[in-house]
PDB file of N, CA and C in Angstrom:
ATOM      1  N   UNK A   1     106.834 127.491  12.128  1.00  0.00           N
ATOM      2  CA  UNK A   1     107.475 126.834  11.010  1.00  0.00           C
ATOM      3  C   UNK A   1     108.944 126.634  11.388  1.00  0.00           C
ATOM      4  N   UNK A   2     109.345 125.460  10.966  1.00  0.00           N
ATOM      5  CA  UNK A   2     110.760 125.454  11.307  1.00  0.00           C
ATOM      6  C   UNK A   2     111.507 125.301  10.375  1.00  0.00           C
ATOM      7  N   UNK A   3     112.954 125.802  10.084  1.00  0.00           N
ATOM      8  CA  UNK A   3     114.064 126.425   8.965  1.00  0.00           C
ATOM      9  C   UNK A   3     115.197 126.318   9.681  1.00  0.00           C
ATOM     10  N   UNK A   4     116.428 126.321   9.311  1.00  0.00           N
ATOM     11  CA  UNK A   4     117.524 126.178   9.438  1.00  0.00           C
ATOM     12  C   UNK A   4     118.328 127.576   8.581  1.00  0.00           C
ATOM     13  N   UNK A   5     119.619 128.067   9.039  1.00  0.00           N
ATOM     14  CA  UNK A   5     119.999 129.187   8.548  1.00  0.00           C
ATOM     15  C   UNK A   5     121.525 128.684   8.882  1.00  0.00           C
ATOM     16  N   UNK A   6     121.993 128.319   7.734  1.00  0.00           N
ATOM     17  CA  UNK A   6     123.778 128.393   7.385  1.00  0.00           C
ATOM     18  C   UNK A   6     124.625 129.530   6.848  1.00  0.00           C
ATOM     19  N   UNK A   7     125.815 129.078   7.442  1.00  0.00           N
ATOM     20  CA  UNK A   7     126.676 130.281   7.129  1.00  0.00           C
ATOM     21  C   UNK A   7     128.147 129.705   7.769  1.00  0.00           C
ATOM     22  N   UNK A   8     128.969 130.121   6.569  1.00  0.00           N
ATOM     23  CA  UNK A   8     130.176 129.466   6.767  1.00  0.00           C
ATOM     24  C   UNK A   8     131.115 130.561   6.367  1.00  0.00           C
ATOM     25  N   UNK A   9     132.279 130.819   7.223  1.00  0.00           N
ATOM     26  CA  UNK A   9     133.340 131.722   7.098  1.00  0.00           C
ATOM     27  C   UNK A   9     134.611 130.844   6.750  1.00  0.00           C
ATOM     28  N   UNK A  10     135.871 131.359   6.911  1.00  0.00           N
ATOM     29  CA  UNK A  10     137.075 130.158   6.524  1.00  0.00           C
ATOM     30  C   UNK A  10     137.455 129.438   7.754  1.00  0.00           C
ATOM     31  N   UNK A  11     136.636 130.099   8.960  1.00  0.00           N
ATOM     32  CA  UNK A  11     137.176 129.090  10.212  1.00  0.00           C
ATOM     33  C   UNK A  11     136.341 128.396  11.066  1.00  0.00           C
ATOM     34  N   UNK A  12     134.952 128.781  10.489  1.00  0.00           N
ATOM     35  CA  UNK A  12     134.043 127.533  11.244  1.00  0.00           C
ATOM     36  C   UNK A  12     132.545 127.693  10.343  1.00  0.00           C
ATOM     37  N   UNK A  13     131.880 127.084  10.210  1.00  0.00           N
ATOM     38  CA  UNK A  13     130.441 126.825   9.783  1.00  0.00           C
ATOM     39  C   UNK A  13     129.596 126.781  11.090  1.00  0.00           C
ATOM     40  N   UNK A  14     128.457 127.452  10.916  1.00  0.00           N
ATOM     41  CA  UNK A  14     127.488 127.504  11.732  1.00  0.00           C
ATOM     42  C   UNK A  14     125.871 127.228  10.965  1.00  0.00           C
ATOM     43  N   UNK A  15     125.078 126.701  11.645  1.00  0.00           N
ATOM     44  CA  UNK A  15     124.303 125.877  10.894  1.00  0.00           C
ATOM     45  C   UNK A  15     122.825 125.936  12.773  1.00  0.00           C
ATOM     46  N   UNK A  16     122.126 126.694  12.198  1.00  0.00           N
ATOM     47  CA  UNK A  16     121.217 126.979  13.494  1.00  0.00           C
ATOM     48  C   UNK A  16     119.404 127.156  12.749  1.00  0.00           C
ATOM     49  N   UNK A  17     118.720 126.584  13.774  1.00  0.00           N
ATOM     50  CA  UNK A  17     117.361 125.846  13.782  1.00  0.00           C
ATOM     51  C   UNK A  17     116.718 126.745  14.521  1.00  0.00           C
ATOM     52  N   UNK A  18     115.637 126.950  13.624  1.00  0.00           N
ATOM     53  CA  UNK A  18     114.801 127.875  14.442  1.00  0.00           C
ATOM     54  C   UNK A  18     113.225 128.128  14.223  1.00  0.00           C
ATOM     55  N   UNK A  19     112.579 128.609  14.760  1.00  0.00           N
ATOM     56  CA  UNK A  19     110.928 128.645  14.405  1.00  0.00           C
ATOM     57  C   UNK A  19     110.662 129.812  14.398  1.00  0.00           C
ATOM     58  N   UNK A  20     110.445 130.262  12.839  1.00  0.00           N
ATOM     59  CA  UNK A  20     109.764 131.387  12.535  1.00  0.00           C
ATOM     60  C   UNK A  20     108.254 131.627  12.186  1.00  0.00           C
ATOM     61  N   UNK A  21     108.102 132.799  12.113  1.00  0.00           N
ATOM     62  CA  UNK A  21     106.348 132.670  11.737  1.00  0.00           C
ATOM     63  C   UNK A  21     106.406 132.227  10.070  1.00  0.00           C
ATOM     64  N   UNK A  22     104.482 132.119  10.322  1.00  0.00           N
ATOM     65  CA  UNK A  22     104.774 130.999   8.658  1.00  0.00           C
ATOM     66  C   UNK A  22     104.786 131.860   7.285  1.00  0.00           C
ATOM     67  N   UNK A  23     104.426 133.209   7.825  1.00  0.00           N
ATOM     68  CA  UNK A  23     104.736 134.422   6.804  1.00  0.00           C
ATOM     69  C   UNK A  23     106.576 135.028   6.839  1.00  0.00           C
ATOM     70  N   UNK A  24     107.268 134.466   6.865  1.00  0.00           N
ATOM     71  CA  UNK A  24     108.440 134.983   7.351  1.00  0.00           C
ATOM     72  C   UNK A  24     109.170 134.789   5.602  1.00  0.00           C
ATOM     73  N   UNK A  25     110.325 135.878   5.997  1.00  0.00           N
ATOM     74  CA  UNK A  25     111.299 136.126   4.522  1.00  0.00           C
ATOM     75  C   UNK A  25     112.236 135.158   5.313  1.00  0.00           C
ATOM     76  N   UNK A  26     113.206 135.172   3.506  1.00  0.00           N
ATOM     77  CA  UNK A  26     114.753 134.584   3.979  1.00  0.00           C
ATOM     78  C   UNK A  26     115.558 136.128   4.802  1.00  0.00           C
ATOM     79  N   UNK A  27     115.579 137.274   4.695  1.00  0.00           N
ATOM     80  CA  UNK A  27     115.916 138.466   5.685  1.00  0.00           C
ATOM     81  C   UNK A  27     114.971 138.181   6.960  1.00  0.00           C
ATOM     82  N   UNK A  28     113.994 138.060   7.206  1.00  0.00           N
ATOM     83  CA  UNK A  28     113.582 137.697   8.223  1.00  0.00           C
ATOM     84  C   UNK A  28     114.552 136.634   9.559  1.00  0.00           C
ATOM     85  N   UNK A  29     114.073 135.688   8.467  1.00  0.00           N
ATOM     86  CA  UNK A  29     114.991 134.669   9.196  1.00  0.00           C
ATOM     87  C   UNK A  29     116.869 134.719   9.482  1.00  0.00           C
ATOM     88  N   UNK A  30     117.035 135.465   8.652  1.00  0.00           N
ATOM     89  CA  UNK A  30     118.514 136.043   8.930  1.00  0.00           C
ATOM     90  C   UNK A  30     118.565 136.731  10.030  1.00  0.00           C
ATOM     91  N   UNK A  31     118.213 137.948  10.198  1.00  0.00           N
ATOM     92  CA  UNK A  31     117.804 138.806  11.078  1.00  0.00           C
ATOM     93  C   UNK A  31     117.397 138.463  12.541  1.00  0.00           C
ATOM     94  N   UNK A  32     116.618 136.942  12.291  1.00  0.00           N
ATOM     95  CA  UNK A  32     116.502 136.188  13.653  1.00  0.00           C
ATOM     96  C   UNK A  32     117.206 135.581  14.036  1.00  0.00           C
ATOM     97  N   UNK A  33     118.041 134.535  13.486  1.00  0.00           N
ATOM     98  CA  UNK A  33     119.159 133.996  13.572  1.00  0.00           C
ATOM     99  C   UNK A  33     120.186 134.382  14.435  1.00  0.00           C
ATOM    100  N   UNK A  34     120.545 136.015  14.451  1.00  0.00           N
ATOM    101  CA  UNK A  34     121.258 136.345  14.915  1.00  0.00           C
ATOM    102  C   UNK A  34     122.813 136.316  14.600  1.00  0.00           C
ATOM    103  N   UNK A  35     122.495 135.561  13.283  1.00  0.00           N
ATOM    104  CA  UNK A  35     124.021 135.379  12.633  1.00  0.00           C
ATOM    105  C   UNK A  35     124.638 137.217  11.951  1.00  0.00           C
ATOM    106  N   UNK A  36     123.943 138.257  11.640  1.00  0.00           N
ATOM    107  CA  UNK A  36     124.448 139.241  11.373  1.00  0.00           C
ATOM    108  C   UNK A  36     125.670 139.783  12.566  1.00  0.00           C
ATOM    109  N   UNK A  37     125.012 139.934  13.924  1.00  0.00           N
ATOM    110  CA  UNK A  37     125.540 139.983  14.946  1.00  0.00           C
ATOM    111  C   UNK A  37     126.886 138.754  15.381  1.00  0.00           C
ATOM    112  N   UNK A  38     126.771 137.861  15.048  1.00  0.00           N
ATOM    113  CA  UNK A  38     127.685 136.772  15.076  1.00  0.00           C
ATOM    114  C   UNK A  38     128.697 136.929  14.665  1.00  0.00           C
ATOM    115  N   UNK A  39     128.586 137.374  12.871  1.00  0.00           N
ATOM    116  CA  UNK A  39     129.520 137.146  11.530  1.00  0.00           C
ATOM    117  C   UNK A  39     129.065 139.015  11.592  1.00  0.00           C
ATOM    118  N   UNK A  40     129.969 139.698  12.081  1.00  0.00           N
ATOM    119  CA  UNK A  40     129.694 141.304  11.106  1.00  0.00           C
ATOM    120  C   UNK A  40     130.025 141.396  10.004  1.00  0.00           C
ATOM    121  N   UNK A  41     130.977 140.617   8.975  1.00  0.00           N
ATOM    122  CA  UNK A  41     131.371 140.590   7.879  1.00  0.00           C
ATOM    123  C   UNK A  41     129.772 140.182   6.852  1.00  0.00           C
ATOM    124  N   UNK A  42     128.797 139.758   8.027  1.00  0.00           N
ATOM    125  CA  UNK A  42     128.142 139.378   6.834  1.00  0.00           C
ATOM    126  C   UNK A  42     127.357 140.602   6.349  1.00  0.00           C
ATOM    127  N   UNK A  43     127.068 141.398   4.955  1.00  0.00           N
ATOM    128  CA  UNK A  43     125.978 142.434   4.150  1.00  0.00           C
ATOM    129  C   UNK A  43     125.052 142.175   3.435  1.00  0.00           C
ATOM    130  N   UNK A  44     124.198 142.051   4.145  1.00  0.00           N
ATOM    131  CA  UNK A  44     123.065 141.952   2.963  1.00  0.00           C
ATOM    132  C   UNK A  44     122.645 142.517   1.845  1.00  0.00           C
ATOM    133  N   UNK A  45     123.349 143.599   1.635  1.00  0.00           N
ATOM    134  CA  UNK A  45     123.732 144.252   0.568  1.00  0.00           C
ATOM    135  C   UNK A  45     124.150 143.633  -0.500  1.00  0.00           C
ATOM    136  N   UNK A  46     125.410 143.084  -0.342  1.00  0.00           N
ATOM    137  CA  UNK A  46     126.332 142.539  -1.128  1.00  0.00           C
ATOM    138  C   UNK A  46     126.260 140.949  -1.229  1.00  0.00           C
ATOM    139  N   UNK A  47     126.405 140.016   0.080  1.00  0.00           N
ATOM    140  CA  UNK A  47     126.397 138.660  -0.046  1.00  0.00           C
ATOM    141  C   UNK A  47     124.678 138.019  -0.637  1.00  0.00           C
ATOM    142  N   UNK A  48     125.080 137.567  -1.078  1.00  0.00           N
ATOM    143  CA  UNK A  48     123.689 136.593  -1.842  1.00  0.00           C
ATOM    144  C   UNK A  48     123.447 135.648  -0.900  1.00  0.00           C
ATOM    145  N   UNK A  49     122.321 135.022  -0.792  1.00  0.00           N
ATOM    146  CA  UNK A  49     121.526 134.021   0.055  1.00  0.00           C
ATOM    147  C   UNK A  49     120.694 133.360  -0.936  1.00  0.00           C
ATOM    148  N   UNK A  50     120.746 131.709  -0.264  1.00  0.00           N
ATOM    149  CA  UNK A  50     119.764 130.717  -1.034  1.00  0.00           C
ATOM    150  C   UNK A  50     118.989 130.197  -0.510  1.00  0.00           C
ATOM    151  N   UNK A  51     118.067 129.222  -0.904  1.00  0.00           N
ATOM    152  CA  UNK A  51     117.692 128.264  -0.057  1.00  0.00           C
ATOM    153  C   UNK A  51     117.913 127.075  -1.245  1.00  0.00           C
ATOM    154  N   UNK A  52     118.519 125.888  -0.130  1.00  0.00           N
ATOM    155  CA  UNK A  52     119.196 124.303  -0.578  1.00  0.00           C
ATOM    156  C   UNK A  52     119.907 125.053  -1.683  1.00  0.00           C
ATOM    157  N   UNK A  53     120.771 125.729  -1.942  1.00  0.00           N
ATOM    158  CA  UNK A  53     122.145 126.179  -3.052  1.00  0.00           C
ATOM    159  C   UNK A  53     121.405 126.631  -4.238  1.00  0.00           C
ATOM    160  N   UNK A  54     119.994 127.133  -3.984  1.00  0.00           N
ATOM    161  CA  UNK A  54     119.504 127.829  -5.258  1.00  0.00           C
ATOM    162  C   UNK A  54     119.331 129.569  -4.830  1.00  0.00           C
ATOM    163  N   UNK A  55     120.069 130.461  -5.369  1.00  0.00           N
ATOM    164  CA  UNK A  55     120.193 131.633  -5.152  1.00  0.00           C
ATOM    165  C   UNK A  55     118.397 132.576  -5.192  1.00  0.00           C
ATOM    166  N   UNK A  56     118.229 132.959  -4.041  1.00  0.00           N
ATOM    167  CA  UNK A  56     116.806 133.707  -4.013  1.00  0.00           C
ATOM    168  C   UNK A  56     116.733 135.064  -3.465  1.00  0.00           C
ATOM    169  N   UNK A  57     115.912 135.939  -3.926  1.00  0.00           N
ATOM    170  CA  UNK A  57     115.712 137.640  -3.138  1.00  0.00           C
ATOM    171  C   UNK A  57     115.426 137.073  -1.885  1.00  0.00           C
ATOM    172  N   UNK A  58     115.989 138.173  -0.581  1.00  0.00           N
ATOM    173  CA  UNK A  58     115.776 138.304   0.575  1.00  0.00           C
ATOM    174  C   UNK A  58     114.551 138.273   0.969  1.00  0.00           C
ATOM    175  N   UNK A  59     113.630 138.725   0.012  1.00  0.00           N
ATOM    176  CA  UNK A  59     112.023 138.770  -0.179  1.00  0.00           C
ATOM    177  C   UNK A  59     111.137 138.100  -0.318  1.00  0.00           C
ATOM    178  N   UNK A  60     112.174 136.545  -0.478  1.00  0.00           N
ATOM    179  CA  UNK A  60     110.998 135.055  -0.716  1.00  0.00           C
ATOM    180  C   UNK A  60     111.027 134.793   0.627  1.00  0.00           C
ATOM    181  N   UNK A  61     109.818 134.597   0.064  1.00  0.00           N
ATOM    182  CA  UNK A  61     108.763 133.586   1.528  1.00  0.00           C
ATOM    183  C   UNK A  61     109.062 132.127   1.383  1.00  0.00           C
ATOM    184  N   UNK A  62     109.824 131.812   3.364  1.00  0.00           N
ATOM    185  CA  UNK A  62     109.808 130.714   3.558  1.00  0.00           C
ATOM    186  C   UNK A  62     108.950 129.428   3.775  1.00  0.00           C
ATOM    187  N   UNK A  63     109.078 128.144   3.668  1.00  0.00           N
ATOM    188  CA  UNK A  63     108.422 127.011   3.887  1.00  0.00           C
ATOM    189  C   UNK A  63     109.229 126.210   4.860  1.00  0.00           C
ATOM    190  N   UNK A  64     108.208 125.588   5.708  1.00  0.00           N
ATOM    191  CA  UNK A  64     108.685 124.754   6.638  1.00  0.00           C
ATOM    192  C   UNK A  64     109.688 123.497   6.198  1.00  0.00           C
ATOM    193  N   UNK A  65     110.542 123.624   6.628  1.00  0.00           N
ATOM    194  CA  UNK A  65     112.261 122.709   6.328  1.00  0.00           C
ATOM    195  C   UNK A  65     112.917 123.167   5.727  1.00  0.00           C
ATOM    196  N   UNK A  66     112.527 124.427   5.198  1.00  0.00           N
ATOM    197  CA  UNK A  66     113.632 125.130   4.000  1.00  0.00           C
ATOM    198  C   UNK A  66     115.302 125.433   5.405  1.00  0.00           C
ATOM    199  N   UNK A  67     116.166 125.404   4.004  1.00  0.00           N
ATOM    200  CA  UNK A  67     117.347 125.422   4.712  1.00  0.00           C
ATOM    201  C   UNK A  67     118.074 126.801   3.827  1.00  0.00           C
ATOM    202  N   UNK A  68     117.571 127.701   4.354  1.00  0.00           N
ATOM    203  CA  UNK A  68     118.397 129.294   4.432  1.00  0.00           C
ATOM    204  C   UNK A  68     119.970 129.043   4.151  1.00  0.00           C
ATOM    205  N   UNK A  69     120.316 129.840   3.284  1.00  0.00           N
ATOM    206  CA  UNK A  69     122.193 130.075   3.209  1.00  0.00           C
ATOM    207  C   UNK A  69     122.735 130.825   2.685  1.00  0.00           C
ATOM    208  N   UNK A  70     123.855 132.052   3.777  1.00  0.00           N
ATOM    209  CA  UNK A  70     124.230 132.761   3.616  1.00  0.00           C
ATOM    210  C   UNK A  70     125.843 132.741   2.998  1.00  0.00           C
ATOM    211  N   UNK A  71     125.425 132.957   1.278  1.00  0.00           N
ATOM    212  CA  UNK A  71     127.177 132.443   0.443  1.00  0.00           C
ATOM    213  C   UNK A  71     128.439 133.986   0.732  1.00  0.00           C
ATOM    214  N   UNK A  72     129.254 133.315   0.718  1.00  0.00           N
ATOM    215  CA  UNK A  72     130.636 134.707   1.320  1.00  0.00           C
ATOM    216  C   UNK A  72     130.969 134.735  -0.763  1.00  0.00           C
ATOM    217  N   UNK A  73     131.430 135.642  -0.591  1.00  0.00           N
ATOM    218  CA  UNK A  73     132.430 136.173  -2.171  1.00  0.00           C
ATOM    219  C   UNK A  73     133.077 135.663  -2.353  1.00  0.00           C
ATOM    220  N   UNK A  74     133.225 134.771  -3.334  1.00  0.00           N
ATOM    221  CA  UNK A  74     134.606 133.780  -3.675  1.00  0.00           C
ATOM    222  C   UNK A  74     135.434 134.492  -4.015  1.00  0.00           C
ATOM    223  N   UNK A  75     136.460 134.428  -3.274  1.00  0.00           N
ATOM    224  CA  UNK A  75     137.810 135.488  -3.826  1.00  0.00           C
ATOM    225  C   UNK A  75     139.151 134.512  -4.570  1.00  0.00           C
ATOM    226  N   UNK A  76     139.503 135.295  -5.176  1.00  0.00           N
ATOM    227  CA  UNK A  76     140.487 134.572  -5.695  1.00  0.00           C
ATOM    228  C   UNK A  76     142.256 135.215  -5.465  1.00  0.00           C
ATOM    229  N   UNK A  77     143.379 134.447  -5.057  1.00  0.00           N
ATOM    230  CA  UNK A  77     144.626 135.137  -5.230  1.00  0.00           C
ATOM    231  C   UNK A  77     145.372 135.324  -6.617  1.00  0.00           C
ATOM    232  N   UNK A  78     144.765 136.205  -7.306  1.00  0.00           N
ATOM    233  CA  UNK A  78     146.115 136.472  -8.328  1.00  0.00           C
ATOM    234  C   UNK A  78     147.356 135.594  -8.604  1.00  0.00           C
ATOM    235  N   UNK A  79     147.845 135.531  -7.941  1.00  0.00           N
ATOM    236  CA  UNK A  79     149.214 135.098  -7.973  1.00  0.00           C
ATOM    237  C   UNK A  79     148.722 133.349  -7.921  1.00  0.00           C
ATOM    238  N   UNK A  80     147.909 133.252  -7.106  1.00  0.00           N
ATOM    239  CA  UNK A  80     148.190 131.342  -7.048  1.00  0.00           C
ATOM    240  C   UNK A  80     146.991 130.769  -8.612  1.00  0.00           C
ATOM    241  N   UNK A  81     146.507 132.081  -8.576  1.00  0.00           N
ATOM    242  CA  UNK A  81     145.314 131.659 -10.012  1.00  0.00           C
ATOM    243  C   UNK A  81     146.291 131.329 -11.246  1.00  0.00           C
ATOM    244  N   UNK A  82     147.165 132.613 -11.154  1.00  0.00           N
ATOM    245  CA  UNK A  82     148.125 132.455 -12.418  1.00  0.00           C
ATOM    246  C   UNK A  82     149.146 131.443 -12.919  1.00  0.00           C
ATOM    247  N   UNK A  83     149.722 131.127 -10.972  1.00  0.00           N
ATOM    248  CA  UNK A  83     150.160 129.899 -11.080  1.00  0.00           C
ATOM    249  C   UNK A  83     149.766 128.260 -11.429  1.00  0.00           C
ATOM    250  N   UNK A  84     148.687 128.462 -11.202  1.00  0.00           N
ATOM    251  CA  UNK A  84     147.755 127.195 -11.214  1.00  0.00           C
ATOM    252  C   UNK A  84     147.517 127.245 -12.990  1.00  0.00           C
ATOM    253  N   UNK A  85     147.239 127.976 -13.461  1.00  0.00           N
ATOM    254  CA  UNK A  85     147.293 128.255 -15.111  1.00  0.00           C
ATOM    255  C   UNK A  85     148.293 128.133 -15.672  1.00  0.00           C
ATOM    256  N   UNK A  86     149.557 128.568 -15.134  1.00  0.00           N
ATOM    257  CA  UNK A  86     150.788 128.131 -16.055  1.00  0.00           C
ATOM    258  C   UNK A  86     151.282 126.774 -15.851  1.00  0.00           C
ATOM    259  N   UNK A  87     150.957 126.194 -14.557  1.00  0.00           N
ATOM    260  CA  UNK A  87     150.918 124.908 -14.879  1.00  0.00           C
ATOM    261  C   UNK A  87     150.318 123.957 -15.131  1.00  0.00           C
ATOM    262  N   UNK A  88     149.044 124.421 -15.860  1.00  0.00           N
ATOM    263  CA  UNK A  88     148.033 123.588 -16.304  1.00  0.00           C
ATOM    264  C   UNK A  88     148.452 123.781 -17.693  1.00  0.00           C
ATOM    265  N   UNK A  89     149.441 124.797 -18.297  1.00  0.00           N
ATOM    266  CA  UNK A  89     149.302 124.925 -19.981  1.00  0.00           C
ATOM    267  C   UNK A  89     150.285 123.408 -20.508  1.00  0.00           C
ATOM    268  N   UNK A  90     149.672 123.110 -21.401  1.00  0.00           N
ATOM    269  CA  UNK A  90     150.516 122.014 -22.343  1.00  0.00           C
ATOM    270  C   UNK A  90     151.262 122.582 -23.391  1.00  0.00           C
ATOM    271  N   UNK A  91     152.716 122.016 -23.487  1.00  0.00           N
ATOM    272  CA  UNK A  91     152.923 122.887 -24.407  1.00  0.00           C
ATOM    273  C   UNK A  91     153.240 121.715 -26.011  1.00  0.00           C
ATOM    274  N   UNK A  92     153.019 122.358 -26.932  1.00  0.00           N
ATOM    275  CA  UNK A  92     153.297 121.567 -28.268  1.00  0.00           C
ATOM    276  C   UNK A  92     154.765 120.961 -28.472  1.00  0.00           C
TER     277      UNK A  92
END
């Protein structure tokens, strides 16, 4: 079966093709990928994974063309959030 497995950090996207068996998980296919080893920042613990931008357990079973994706924690800066809010306020 063939799948695709994305994953994007802040300094490059990686995007890799591969043939797994036709019983295979989305952890499976992570795990093969080789992107854990790639990206150590990535946890399967913590980061969520989809397939096509719909959030799924590590535990669903893939289909041939599915496109695997590993999402990072949207973080936010304090300081530029707050700023971005005070100058979005209108004032009366």
């Amino acid at each position: 079966m063939h799948i695709g497995v994305a994953y994007a950090d802040k300094f490059k996207q990686t995007w890799l093709k591969l043939d797994v068996p036709d019983d295979s998980t989305v952890r499976n296919a992570i795990e093969r990928s080789g992107l854990l080893n790639q990206f150590p920042d990535i946890d399967l613990a913590s980061n969520k994974v989809g397939i096509f931008g719909k959030i799924v357990p590590l535990d669903t079973r893939l289909s041939d063309g599915n496109r695997v994706e590993i999402y990072r924690p949207i973080t936010a800066d304090p300081e530029t959030v707050e700023r971005r809010d005070r100058d979005t306020d209108v004032e009366d």
